[in-house]
C-alpha atoms as a PDB file:
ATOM      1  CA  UNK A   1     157.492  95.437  79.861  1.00  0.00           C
ATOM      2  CA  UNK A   2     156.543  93.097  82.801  1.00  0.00           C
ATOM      3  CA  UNK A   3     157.758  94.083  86.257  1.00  0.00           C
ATOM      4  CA  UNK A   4     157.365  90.339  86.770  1.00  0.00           C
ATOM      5  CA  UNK A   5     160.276  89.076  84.806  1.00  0.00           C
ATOM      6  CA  UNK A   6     163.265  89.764  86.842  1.00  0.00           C
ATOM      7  CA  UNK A   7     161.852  88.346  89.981  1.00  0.00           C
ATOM      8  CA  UNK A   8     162.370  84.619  90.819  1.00  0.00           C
ATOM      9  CA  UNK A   9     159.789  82.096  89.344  1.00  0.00           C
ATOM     10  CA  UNK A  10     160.111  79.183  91.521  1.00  0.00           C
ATOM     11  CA  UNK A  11     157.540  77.270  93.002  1.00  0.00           C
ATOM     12  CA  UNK A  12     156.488  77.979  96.883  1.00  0.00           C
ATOM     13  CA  UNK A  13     158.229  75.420  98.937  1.00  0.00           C
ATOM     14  CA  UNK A  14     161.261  74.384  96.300  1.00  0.00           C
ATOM     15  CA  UNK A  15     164.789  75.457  97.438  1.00  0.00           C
ATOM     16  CA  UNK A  16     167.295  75.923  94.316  1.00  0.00           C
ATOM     17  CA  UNK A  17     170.388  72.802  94.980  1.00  0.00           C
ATOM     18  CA  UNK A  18     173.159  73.881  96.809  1.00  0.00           C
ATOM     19  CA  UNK A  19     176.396  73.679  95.303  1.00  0.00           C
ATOM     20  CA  UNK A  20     179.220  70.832  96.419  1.00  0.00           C
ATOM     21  CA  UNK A  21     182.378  72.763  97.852  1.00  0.00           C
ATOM     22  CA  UNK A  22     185.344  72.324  95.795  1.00  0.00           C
ATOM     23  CA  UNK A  23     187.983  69.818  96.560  1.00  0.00           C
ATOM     24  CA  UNK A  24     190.702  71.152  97.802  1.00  0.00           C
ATOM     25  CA  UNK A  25     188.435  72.784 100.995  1.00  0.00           C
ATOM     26  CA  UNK A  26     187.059  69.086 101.328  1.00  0.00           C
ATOM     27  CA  UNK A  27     190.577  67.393 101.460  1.00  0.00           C
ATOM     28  CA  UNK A  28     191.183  70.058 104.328  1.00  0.00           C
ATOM     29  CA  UNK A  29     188.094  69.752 105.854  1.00  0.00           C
ATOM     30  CA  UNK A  30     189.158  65.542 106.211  1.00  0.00           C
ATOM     31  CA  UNK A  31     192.670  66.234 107.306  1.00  0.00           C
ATOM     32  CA  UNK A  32     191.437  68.194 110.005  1.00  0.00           C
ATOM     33  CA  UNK A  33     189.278  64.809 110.918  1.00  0.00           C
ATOM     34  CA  UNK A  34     191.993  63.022 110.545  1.00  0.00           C
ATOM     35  CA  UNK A  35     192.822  63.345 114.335  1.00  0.00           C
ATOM     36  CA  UNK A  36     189.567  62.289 115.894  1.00  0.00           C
ATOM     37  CA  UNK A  37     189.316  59.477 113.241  1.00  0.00           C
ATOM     38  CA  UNK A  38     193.008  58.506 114.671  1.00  0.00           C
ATOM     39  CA  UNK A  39     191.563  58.843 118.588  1.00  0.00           C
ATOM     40  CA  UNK A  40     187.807  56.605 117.378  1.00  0.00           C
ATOM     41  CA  UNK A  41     190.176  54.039 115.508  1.00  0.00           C
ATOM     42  CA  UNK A  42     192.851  53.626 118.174  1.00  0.00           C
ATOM     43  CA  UNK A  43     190.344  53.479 120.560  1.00  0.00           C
ATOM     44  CA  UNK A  44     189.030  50.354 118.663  1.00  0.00           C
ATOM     45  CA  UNK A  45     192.238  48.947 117.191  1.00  0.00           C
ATOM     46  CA  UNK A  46     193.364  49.059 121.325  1.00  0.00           C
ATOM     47  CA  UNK A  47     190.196  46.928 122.735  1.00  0.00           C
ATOM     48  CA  UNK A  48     190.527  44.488 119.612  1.00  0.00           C
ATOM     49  CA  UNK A  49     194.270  44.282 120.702  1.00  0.00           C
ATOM     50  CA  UNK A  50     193.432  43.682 123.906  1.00  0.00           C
ATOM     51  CA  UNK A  51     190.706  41.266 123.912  1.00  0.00           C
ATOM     52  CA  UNK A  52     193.023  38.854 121.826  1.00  0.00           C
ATOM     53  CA  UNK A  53     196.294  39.727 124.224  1.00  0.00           C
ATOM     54  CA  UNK A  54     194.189  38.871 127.291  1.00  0.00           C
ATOM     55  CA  UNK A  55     192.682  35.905 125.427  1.00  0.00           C
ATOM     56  CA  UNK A  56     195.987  34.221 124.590  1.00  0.00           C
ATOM     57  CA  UNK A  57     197.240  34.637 128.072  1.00  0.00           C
ATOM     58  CA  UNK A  58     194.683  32.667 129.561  1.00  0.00           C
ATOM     59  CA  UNK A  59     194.764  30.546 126.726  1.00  0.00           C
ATOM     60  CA  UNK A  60     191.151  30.951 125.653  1.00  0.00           C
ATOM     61  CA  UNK A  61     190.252  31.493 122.515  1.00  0.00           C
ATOM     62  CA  UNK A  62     190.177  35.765 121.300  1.00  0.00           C
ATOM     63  CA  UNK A  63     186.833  36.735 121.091  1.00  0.00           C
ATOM     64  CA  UNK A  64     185.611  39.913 118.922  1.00  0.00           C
ATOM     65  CA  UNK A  65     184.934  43.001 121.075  1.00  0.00           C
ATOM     66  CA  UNK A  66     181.589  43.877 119.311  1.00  0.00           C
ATOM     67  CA  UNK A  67     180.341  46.911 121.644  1.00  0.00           C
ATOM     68  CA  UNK A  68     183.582  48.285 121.440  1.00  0.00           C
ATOM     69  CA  UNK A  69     183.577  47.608 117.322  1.00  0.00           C
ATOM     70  CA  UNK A  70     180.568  49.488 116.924  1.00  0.00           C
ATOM     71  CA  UNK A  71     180.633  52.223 119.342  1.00  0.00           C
ATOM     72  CA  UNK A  72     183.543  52.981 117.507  1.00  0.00           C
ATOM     73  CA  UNK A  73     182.503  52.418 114.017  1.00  0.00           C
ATOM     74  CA  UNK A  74     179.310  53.936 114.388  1.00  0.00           C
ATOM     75  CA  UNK A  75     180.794  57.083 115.746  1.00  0.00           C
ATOM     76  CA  UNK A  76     183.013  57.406 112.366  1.00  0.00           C
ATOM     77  CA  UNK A  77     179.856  56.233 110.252  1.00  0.00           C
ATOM     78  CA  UNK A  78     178.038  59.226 111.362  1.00  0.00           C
ATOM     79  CA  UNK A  79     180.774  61.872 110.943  1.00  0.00           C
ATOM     80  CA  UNK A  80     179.786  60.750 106.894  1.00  0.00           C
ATOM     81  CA  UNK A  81     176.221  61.777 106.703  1.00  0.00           C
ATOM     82  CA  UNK A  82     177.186  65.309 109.198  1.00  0.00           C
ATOM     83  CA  UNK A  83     179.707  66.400 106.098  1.00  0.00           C
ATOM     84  CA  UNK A  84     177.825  65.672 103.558  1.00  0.00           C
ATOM     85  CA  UNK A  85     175.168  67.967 104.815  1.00  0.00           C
ATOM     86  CA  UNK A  86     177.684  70.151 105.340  1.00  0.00           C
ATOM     87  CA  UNK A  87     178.335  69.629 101.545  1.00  0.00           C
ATOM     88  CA  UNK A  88     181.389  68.142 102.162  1.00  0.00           C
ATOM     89  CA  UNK A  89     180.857  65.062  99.700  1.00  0.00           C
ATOM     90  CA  UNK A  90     184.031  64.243  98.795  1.00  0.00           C
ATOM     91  CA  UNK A  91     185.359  64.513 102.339  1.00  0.00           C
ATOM     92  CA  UNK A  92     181.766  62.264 103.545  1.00  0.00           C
ATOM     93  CA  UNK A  93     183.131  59.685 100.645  1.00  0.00           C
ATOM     94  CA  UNK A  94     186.376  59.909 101.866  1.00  0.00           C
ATOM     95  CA  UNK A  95     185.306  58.925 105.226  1.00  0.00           C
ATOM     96  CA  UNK A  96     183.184  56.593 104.943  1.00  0.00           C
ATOM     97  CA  UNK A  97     185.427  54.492 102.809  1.00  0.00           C
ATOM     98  CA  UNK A  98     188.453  55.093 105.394  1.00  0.00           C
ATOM     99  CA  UNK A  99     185.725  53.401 108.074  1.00  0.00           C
ATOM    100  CA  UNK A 100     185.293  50.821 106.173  1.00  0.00           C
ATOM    101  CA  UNK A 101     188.836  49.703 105.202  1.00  0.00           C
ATOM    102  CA  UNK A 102     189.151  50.327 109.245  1.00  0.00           C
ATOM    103  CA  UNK A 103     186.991  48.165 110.455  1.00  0.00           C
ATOM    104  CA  UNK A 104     187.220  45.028 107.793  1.00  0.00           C
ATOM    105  CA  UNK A 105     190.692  45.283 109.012  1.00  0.00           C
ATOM    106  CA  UNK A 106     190.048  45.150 112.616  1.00  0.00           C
ATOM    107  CA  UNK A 107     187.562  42.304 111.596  1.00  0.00           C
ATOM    108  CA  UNK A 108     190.280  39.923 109.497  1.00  0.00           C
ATOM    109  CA  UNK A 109     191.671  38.447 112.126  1.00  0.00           C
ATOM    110  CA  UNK A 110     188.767  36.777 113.450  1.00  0.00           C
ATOM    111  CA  UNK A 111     187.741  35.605 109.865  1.00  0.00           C
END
């Protein structure tokens, strides 16, 4: 019998995948987000709001706030890649797509 066979054959230097988490621990893991995703998109929703509010009462035409767009978008664009390293895939999917829908909507109004 070889003393050999029970011991692990992989190659020097390969690491065995790591399993996603299941989904109900990455639907918590995004609700918990969900309040600094509510702070990062007020924050922009507020200076898109007020760019356009100051605009129309000086009767200039609303300009887009990009710094403000994508300081803020950025910030919730890298919370995706942090979970899924984390192995949180479905909650990185999750929030990543909820970014997007954010900010296309923020966008729509200046066409």
């Amino acid at each position: 019998m070889d003393v050999n066979m029970d011991m692990d054959m992989r190659t020097a230097g390969l690491r065995a995948e790591r399993e996603p988490r299941s989904g109900a621990i990455n639907l918590l893991v995004f609700l918990a987000l969900v309040p600094f995703d509510a702070l990062v998109g007020g924050y922009a929703w507020l200076a898109v709001g007020m760019e356009g509010w100051a605009a129309a009462h000086n009767g200039a035409e609303p300009t887009l706030p990009v710094a403000e767009l994508m300081g803020s978008g950025g910030v919730l664009v890298a919370v995706g890649p942090a979970l899924y390293w984390g192995r949180f895939r479905g909650a990185a999917v999750i929030q990543l797509a909820l970014t997007v829908v954010l900010m296309a909507w923020l966008l729509s109004p200046y066409g």
